[in-house]
N, C-alpha and C. Protein backbone atom coordinates (compact mmCIF):
# COMPACT_ATOMS: atom_id res chain seq x y z
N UNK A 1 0.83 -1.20 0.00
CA UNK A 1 0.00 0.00 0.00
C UNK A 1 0.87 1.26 0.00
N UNK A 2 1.87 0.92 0.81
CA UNK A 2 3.12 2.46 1.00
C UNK A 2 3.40 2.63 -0.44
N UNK A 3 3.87 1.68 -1.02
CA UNK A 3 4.37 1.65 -2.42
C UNK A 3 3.48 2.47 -3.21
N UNK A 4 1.70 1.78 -3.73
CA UNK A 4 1.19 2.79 -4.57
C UNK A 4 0.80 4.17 -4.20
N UNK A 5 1.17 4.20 -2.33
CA UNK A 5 0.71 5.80 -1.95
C UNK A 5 1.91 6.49 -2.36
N UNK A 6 3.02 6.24 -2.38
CA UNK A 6 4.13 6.83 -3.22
C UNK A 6 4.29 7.55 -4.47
N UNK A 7 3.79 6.02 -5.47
CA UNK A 7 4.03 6.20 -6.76
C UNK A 7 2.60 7.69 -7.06
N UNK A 8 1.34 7.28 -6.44
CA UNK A 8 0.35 8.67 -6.51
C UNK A 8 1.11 9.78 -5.97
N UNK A 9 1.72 9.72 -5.10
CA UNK A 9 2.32 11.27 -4.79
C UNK A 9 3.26 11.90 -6.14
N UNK A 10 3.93 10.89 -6.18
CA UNK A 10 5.33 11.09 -7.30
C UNK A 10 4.28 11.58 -8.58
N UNK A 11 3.95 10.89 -9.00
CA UNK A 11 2.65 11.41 -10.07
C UNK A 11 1.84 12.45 -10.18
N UNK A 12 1.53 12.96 -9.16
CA UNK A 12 1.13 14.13 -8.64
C UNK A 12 2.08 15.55 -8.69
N UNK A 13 2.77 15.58 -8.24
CA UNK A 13 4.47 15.77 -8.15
C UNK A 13 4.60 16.16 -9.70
N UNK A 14 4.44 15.54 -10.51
CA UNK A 14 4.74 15.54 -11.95
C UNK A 14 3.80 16.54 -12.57
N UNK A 15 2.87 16.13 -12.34
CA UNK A 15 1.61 16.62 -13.21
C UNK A 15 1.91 18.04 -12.28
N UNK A 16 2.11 18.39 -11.47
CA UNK A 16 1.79 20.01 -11.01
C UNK A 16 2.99 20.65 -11.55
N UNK A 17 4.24 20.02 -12.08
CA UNK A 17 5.12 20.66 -13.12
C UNK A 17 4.88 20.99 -14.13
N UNK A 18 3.45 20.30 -14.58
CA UNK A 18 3.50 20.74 -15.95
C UNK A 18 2.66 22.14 -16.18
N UNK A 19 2.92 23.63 -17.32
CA UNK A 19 2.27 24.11 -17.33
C UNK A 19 0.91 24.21 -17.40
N UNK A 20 -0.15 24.95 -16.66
CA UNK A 20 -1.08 24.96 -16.90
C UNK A 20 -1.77 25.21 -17.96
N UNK A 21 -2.74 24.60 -18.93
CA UNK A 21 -3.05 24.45 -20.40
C UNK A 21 -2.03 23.19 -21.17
N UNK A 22 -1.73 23.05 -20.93
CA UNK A 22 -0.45 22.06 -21.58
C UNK A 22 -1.11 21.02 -21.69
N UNK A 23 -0.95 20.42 -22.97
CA UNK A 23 -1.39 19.46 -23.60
C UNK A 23 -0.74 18.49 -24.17
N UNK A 24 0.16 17.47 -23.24
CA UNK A 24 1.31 16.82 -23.23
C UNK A 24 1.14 16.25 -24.09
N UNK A 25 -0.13 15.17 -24.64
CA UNK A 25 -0.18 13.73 -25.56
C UNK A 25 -1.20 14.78 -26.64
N UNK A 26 -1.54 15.95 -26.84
CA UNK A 26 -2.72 16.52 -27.69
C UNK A 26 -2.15 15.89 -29.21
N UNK A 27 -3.23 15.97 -29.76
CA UNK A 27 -2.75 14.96 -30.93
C UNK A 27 -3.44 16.19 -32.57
N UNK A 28 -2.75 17.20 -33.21
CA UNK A 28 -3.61 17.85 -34.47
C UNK A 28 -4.64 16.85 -35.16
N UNK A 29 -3.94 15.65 -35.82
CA UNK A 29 -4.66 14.70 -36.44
C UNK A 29 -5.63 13.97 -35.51
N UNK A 30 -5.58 13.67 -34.81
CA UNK A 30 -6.56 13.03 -33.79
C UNK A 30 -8.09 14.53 -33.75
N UNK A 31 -7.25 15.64 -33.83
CA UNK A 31 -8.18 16.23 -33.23
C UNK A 31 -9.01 17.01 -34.11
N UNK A 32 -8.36 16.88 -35.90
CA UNK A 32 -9.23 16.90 -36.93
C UNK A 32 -10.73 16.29 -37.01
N UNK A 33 -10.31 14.86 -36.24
CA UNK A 33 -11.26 13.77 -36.47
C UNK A 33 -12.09 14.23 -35.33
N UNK A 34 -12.00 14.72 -34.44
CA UNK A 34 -12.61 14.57 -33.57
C UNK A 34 -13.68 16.21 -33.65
N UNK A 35 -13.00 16.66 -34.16
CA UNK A 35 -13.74 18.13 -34.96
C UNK A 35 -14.80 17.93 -36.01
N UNK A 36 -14.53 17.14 -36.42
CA UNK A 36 -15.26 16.58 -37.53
C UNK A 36 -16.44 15.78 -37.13
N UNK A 37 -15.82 14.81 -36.29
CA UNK A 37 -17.20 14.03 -35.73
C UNK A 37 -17.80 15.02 -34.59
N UNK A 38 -17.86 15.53 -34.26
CA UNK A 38 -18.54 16.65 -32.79
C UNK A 38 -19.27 17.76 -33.73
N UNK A 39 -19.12 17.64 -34.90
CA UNK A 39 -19.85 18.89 -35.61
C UNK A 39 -19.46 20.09 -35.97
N UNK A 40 -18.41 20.53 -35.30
CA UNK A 40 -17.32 22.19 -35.06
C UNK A 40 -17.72 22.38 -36.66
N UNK A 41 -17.03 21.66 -37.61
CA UNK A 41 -17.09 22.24 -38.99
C UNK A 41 -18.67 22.90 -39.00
N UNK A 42 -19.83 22.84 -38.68
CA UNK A 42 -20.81 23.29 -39.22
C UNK A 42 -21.07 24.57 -38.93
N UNK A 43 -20.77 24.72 -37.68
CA UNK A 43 -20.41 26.47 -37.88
C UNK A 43 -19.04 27.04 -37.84
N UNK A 44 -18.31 26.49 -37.71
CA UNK A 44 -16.81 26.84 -37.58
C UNK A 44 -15.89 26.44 -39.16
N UNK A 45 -16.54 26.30 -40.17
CA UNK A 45 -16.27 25.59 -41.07
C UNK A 45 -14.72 24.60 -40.90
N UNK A 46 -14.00 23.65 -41.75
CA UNK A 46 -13.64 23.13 -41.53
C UNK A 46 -12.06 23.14 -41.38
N UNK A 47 -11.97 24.63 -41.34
CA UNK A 47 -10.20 25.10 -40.94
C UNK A 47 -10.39 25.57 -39.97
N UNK A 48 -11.48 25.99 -39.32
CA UNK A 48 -12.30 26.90 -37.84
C UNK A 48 -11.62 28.26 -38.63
N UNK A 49 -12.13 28.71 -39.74
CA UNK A 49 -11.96 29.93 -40.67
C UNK A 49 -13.29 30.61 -40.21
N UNK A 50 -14.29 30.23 -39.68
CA UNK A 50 -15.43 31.10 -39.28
C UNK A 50 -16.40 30.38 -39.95
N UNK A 51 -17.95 30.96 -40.44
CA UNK A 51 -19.08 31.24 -41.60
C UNK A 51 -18.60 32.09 -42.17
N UNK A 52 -18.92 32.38 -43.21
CA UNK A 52 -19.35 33.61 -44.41
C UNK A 52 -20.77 34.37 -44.48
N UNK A 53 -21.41 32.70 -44.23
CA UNK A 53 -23.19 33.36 -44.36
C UNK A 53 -23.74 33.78 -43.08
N UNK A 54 -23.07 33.33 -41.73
CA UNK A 54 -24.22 33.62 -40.81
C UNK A 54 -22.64 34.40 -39.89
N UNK A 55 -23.46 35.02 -38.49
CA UNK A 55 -21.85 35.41 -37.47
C UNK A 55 -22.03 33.93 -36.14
N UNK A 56 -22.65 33.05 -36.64
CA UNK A 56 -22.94 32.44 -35.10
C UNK A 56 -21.58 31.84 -35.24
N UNK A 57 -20.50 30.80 -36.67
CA UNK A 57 -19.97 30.29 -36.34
C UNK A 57 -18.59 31.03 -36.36
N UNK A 58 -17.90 32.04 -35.63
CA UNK A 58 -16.71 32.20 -35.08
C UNK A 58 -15.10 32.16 -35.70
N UNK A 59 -14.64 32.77 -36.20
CA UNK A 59 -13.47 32.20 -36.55
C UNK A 59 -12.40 31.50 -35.06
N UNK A 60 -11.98 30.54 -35.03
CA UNK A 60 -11.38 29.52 -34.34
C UNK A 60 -10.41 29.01 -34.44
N UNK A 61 -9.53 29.10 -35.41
CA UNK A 61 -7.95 28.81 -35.99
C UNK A 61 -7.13 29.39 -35.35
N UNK A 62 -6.36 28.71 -34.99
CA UNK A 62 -5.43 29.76 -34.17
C UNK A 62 -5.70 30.33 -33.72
N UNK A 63 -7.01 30.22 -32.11
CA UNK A 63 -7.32 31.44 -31.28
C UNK A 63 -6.24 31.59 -30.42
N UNK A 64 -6.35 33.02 -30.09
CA UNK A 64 -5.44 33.45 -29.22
C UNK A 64 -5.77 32.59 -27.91
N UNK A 65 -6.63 32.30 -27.25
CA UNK A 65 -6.99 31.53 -26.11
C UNK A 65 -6.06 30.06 -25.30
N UNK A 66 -5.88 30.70 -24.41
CA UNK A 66 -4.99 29.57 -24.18
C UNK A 66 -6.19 28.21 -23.68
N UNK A 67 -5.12 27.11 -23.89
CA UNK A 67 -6.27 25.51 -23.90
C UNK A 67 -6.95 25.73 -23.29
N UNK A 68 -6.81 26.20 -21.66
CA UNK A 68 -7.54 26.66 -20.47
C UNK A 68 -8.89 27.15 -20.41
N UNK A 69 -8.75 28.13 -21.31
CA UNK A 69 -9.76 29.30 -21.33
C UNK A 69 -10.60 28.43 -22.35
N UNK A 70 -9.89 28.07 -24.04
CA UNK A 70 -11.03 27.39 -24.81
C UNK A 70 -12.03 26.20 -24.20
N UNK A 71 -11.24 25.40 -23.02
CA UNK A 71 -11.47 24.45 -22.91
C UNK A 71 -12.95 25.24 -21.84
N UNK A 72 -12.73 25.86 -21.25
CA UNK A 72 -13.64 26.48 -20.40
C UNK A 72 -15.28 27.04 -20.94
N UNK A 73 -14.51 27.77 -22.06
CA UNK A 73 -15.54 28.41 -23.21
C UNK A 73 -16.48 27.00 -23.87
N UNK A 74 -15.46 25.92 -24.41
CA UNK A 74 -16.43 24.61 -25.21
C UNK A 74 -17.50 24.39 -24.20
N UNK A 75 -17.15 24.20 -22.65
CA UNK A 75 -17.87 23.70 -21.81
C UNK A 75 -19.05 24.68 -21.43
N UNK A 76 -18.96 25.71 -21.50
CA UNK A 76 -20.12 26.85 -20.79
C UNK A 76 -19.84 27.87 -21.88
N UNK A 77 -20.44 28.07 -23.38
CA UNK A 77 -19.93 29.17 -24.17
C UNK A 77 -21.36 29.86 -23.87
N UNK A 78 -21.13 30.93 -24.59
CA UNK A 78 -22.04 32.39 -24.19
C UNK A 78 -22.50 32.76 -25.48
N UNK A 79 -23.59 32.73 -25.88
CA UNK A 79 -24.05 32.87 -27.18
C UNK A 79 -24.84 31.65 -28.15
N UNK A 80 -24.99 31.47 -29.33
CA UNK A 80 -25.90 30.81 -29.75
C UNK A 80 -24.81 29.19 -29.58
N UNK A 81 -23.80 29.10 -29.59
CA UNK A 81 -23.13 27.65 -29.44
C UNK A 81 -23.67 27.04 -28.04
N UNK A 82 -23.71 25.67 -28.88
CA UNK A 82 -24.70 24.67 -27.11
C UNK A 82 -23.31 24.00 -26.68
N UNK A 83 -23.59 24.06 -25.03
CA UNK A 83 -22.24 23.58 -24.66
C UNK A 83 -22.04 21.46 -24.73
N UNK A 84 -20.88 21.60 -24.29
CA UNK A 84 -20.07 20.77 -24.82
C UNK A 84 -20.02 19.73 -23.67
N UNK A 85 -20.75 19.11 -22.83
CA UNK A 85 -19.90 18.91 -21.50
C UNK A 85 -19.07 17.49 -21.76
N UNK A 86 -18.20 17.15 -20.82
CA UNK A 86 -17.16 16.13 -20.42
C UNK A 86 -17.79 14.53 -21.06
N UNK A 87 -18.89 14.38 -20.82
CA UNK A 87 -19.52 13.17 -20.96
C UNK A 87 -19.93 13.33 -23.01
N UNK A 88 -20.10 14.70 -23.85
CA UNK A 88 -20.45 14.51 -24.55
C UNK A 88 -19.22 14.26 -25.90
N UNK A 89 -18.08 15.41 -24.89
CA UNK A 89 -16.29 15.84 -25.72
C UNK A 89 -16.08 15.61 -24.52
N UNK A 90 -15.04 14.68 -24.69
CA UNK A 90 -14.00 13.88 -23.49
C UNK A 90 -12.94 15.19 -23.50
N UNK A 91 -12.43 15.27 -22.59
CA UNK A 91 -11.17 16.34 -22.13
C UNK A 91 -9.93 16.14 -23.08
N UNK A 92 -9.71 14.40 -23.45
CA UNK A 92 -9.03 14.49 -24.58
C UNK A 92 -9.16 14.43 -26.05
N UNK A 93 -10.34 14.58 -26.13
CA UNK A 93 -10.73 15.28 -27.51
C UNK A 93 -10.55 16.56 -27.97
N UNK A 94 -11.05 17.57 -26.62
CA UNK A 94 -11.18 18.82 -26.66
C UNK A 94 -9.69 19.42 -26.68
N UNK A 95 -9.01 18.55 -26.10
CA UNK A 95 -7.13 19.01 -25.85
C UNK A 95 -6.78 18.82 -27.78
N UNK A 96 -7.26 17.66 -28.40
CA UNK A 96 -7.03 16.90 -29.81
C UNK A 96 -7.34 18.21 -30.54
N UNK A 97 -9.01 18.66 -30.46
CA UNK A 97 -9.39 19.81 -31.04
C UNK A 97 -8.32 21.10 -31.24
N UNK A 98 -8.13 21.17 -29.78
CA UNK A 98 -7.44 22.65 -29.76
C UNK A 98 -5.95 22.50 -30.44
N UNK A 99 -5.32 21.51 -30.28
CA UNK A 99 -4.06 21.00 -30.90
C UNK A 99 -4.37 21.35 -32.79
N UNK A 100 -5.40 20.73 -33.50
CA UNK A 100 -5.84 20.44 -34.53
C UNK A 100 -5.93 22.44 -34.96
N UNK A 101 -7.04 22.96 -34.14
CA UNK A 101 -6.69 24.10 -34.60
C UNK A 101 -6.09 25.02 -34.09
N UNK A 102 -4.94 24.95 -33.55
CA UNK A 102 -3.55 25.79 -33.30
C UNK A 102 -2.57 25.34 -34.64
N UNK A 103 -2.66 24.29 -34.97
CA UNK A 103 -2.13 23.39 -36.56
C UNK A 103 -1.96 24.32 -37.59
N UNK A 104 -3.67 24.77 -37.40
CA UNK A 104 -4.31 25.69 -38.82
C UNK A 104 -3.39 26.60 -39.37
N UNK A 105 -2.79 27.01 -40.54
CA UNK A 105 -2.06 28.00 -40.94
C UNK A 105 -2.73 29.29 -40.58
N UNK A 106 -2.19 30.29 -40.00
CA UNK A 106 -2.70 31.70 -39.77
C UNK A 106 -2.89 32.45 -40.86
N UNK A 107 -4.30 32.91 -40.89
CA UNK A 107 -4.39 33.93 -42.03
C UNK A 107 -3.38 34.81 -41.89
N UNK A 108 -3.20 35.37 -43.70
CA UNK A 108 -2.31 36.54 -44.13
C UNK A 108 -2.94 38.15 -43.55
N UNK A 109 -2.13 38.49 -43.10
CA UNK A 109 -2.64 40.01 -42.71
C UNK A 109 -2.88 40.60 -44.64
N UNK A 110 -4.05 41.42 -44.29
CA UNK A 110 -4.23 42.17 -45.28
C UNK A 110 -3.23 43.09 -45.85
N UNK A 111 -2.07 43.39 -45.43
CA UNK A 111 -1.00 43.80 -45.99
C UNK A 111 -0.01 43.11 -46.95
N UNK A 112 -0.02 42.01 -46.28
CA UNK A 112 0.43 40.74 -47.38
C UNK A 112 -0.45 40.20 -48.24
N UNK A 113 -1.37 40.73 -48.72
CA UNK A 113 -2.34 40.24 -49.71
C UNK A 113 -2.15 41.31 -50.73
N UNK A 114 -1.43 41.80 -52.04
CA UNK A 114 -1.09 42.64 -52.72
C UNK A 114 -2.69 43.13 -53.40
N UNK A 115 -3.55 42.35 -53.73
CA UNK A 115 -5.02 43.17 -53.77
C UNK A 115 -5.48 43.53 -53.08
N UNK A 116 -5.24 43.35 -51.90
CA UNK A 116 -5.93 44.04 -50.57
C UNK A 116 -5.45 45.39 -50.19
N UNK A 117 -3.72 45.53 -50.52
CA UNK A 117 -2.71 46.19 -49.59
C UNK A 117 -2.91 47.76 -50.44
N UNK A 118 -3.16 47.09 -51.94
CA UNK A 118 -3.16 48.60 -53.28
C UNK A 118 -1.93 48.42 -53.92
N UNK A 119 -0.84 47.07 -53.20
CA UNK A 119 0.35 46.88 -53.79
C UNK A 119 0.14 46.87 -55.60
């Protein structure tokens, strides 16, 4: 019993080293799939580039949000998105997700777009 009350401390011990948000095993490809099956593409289309036609679905690519906060937001969001809870997106899906779109290439600033810029 001393032994596995140990090895839980030591483990414990570990995990409070790691930064908070940190997403040790988060997987991009895992978390394509898992974007995909949970629905995100339908308003988040499928780079989390936003809608075009409506404002409900968000641009989501590369949010500034750290895992923490998104992970907080999937679970209790504010606005027309229905939340997400633990039993429906497992914690490591939602870590897969956020991995998947931090992945996303960042849009070009409109300065680097030579039709945009007047270049």
């Amino acid at each position: 019993m001393q032994f596995v009350r140990v090895h839980l401390q030591l483990a414990a011990v570990a995990v409070s080293l790691v930064a908070p948000g940190t997403a040790l095993a988060a997987s991009a490809e895992n978390g394509k799939t898992a974007y995909v099956k949970n629905g995100c593409w339908q308003c988040h289309g499928y780079e989390g580039q936003g809608s075009v036609t409506t404002s409900a679905g968000r641009v989501i690519a590369g949010t500034p949000l750290p895992a923490d906060a998104f992970s907080a937001y999937v679970r209790r969001p504010s606005g027309a998105m229905p939340p997400f809870s633990a039993a429906i997106l497992p914690d490591v899906d939602l870590a897969d997700i956020y991995a998947y779109l931090e992945a996303r290439p960042k849009p070009k600033s409109s300065k680097d777009i030579p039709l945009l810029s007047g270049q």
